[in-house]
PDB file of N, CA and C in Angstrom:
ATOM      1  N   UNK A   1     -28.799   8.471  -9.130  1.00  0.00           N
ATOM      2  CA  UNK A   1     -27.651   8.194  -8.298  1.00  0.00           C
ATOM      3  C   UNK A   1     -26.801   9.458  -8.166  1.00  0.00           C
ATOM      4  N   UNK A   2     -26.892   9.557  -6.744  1.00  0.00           N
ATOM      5  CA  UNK A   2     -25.599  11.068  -6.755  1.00  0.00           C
ATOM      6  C   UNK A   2     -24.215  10.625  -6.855  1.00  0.00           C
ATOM      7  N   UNK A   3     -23.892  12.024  -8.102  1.00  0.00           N
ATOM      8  CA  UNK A   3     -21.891  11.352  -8.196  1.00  0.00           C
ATOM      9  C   UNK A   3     -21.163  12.352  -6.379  1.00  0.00           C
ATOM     10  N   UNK A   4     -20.105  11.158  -6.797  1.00  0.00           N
ATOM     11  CA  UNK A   4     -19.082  11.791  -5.403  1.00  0.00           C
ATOM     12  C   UNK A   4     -18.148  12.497  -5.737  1.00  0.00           C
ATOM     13  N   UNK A   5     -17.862  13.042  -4.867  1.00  0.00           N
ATOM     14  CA  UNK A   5     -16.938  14.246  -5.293  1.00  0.00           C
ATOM     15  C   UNK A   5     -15.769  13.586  -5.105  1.00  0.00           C
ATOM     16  N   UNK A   6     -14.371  14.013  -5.913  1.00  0.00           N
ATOM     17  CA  UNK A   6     -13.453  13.223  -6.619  1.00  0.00           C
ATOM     18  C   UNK A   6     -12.998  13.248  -5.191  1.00  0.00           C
ATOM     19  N   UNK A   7     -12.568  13.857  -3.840  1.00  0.00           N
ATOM     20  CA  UNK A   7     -11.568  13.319  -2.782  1.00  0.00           C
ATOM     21  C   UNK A   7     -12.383  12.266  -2.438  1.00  0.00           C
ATOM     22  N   UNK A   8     -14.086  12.155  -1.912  1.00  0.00           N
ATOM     23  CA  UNK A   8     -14.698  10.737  -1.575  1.00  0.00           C
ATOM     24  C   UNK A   8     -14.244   9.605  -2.534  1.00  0.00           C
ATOM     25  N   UNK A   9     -13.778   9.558  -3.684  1.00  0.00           N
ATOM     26  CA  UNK A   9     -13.493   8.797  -4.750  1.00  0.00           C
ATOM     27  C   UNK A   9     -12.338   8.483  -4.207  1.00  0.00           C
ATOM     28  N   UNK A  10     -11.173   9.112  -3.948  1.00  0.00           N
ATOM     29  CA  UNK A  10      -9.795   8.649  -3.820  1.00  0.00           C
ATOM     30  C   UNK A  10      -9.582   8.017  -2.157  1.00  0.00           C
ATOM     31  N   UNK A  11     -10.679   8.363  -1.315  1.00  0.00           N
ATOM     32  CA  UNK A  11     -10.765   8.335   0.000  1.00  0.00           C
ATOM     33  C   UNK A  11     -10.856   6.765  -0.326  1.00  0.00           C
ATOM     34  N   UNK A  12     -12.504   5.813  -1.256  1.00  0.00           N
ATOM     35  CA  UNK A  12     -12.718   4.605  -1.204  1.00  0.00           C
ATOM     36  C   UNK A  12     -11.518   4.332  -1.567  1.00  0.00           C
ATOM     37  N   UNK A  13     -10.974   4.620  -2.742  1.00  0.00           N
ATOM     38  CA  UNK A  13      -9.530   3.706  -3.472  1.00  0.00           C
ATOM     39  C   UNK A  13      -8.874   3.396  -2.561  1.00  0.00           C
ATOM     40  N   UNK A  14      -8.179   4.582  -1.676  1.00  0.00           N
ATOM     41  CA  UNK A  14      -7.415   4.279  -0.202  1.00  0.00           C
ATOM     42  C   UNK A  14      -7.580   3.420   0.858  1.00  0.00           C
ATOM     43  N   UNK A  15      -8.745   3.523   0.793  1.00  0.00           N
ATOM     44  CA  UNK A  15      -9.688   2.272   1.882  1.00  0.00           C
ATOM     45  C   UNK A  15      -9.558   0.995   1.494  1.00  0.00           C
ATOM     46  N   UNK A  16     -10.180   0.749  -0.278  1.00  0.00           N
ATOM     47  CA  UNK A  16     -10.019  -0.453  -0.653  1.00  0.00           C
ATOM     48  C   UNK A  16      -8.522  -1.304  -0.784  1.00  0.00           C
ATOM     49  N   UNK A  17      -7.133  -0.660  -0.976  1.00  0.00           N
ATOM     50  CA  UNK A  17      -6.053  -0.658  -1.232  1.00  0.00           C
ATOM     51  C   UNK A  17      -5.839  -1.266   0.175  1.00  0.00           C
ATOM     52  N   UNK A  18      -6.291  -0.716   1.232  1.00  0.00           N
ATOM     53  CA  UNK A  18      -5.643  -0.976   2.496  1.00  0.00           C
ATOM     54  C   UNK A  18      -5.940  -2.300   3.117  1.00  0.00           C
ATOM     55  N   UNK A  19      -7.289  -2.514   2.505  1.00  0.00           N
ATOM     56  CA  UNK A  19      -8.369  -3.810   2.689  1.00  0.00           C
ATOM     57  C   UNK A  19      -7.600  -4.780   2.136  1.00  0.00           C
ATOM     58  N   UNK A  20      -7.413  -4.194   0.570  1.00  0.00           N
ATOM     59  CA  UNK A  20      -6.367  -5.697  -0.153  1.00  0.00           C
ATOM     60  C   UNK A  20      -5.409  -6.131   0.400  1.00  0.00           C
ATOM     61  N   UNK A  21      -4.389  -4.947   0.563  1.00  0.00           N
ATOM     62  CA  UNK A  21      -3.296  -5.054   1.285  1.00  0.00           C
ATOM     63  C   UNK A  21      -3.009  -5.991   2.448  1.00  0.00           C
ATOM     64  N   UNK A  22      -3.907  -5.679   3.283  1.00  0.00           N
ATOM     65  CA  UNK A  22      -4.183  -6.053   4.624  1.00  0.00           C
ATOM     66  C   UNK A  22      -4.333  -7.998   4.255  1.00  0.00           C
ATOM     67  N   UNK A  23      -5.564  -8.335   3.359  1.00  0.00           N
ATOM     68  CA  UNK A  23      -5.612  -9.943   2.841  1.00  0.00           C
ATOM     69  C   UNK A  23      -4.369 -10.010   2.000  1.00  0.00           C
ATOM     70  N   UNK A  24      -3.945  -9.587   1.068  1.00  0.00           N
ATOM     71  CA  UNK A  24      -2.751 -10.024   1.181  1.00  0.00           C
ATOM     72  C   UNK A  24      -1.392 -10.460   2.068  1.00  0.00           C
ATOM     73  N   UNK A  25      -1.430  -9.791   2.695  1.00  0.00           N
ATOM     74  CA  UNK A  25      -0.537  -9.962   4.034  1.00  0.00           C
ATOM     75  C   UNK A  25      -1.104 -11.354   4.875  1.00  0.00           C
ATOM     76  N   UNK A  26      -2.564 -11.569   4.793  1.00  0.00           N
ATOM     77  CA  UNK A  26      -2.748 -12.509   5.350  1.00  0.00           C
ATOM     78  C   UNK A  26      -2.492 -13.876   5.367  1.00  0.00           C
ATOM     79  N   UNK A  27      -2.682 -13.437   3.657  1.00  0.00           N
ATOM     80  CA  UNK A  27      -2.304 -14.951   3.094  1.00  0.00           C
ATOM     81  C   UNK A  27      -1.330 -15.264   2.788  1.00  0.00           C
ATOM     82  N   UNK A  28       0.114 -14.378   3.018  1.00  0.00           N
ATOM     83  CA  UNK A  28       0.981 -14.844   3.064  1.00  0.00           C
ATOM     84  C   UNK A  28       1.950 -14.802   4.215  1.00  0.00           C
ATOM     85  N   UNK A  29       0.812 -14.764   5.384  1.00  0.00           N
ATOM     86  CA  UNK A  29       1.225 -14.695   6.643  1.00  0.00           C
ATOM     87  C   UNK A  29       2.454 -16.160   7.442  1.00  0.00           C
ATOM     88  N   UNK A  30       1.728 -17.287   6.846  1.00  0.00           N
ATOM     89  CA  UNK A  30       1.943 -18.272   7.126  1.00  0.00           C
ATOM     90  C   UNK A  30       3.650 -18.722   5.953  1.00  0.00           C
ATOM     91  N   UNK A  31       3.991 -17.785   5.404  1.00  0.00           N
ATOM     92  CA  UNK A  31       4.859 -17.737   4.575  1.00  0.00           C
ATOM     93  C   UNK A  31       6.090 -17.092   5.029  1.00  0.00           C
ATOM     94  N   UNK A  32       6.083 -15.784   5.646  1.00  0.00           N
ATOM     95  CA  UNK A  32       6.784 -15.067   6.345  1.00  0.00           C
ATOM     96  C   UNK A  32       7.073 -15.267   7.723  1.00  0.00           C
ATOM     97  N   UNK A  33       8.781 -14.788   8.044  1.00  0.00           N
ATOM     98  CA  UNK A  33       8.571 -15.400   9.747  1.00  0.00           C
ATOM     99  C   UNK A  33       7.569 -14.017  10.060  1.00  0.00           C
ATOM    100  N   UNK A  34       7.340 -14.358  11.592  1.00  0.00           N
ATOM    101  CA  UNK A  34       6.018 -13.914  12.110  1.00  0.00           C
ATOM    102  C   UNK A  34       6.182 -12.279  12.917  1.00  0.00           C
ATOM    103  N   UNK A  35       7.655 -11.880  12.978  1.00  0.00           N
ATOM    104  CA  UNK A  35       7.954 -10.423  13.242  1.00  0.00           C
ATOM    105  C   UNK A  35       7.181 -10.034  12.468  1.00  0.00           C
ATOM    106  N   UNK A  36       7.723  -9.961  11.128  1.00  0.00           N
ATOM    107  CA  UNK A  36       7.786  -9.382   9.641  1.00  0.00           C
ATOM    108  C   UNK A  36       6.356  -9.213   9.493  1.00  0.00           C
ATOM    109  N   UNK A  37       5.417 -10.339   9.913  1.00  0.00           N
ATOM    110  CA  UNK A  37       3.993 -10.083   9.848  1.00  0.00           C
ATOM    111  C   UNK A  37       3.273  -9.328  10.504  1.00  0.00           C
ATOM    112  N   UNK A  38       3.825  -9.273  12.146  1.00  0.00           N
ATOM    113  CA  UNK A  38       3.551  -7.628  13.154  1.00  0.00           C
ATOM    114  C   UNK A  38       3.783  -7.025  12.755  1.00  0.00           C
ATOM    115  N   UNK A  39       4.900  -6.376  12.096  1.00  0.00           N
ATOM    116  CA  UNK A  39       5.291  -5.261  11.472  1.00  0.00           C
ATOM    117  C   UNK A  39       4.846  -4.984  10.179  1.00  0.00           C
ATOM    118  N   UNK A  40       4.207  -5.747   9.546  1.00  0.00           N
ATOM    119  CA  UNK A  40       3.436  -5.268   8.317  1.00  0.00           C
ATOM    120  C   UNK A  40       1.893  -5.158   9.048  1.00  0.00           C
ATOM    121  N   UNK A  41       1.285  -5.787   9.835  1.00  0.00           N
ATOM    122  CA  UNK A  41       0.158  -5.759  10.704  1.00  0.00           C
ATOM    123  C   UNK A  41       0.047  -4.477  11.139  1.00  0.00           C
ATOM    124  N   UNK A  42       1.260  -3.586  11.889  1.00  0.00           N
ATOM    125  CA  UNK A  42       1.081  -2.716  12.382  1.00  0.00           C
ATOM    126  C   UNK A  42       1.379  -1.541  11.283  1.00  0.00           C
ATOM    127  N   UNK A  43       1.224  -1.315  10.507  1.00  0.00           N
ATOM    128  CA  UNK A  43       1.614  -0.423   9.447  1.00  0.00           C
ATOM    129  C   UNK A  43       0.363  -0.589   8.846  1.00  0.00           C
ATOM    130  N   UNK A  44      -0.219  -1.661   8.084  1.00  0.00           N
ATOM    131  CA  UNK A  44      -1.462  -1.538   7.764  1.00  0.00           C
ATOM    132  C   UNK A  44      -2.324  -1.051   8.684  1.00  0.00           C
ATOM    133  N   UNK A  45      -2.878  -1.203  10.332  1.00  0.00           N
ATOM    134  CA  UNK A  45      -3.673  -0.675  10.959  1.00  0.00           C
ATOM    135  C   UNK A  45      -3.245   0.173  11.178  1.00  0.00           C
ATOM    136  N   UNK A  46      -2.095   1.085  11.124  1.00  0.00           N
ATOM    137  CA  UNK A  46      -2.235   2.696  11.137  1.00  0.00           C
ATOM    138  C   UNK A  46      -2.320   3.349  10.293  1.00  0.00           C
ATOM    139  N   UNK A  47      -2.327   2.745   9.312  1.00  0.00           N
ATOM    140  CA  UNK A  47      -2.631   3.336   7.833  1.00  0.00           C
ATOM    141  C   UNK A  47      -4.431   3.407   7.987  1.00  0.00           C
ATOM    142  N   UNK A  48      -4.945   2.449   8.618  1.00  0.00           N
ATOM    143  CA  UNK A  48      -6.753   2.080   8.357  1.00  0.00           C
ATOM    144  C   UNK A  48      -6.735   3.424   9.542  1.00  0.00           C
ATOM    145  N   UNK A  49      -5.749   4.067  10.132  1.00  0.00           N
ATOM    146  CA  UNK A  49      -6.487   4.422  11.773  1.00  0.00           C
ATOM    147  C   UNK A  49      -6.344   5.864  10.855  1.00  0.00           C
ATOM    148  N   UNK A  50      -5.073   5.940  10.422  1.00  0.00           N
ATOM    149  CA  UNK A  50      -5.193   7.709  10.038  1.00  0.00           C
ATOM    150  C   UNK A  50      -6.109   7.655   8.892  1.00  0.00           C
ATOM    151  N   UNK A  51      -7.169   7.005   7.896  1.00  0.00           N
ATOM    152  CA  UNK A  51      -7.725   7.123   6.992  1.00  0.00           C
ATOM    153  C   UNK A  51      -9.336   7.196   8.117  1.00  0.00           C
ATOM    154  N   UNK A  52      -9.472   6.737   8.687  1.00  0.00           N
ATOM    155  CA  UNK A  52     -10.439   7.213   9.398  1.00  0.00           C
ATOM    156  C   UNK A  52     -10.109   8.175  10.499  1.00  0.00           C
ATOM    157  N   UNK A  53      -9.472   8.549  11.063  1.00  0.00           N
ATOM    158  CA  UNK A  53      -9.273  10.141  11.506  1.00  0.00           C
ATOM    159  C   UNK A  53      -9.245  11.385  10.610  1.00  0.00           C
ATOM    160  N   UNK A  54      -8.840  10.737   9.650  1.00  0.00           N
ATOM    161  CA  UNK A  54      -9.390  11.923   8.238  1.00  0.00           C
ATOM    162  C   UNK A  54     -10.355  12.003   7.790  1.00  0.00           C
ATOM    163  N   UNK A  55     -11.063  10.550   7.663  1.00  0.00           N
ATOM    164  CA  UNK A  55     -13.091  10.741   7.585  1.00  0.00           C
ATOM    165  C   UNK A  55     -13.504  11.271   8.741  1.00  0.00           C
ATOM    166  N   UNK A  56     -12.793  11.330   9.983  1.00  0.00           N
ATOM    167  CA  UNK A  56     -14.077  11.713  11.115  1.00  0.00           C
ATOM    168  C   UNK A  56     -14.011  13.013  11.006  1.00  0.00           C
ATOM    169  N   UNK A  57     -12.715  13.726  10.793  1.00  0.00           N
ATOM    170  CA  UNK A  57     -12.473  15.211  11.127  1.00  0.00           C
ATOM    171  C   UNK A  57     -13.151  15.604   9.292  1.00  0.00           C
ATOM    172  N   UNK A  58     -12.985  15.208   8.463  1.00  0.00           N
ATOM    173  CA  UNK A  58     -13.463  16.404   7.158  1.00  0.00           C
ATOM    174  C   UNK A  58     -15.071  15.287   7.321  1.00  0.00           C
ATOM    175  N   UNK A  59     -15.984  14.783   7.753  1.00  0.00           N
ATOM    176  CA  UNK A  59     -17.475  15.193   8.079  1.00  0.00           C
ATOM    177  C   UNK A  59     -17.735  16.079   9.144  1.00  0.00           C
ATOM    178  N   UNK A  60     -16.658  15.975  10.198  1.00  0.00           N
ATOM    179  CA  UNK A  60     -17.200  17.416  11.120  1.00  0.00           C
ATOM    180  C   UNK A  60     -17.082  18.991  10.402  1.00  0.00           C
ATOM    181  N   UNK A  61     -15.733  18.759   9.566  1.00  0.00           N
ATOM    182  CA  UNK A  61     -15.808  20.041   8.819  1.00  0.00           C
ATOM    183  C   UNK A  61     -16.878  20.311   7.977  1.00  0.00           C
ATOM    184  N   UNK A  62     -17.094  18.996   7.364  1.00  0.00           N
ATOM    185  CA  UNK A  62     -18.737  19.076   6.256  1.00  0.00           C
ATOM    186  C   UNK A  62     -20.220  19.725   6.905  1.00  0.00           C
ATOM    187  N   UNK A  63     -20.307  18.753   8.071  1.00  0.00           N
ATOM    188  CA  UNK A  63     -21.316  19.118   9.045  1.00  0.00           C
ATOM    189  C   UNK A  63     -21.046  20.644   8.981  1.00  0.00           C
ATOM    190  N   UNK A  64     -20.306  21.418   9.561  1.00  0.00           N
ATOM    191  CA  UNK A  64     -20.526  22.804  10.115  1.00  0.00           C
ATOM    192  C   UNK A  64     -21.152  23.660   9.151  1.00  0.00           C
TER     193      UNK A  64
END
């Protein structure tokens, strides 16, 4: 098994954090009024959008 190099390591943590995050919010969607839930909605998916604009751009840097 190949090890990953420690930023791919902190990259998953970030990913997975955002994943939880994100079901958490879900399930207590129905708990919160429903602004509060766009606005945590939209903070989590730009959090998922700039964590993959940072995977796409450092594999193009890898690639070269």
């Amino acid at each position: 098994m190949a090890r990953e190099e420690p930023a791919e390591r902190l990259n998953m943590i970030v990913l997975v954090a955002a994943l939880l995050l994100l079901g958490l919010v879900l399930g207590a969607v129905v708990q919160i009024p429903l602004p509060l839930s766009f606005a945590l909605a939209t903070v989590i998916g730009c959090w998922l959008l700039v964590f993959a604009v940072r995977e796409r751009a450092s594999e193009r840097r890898g690639s070269r």
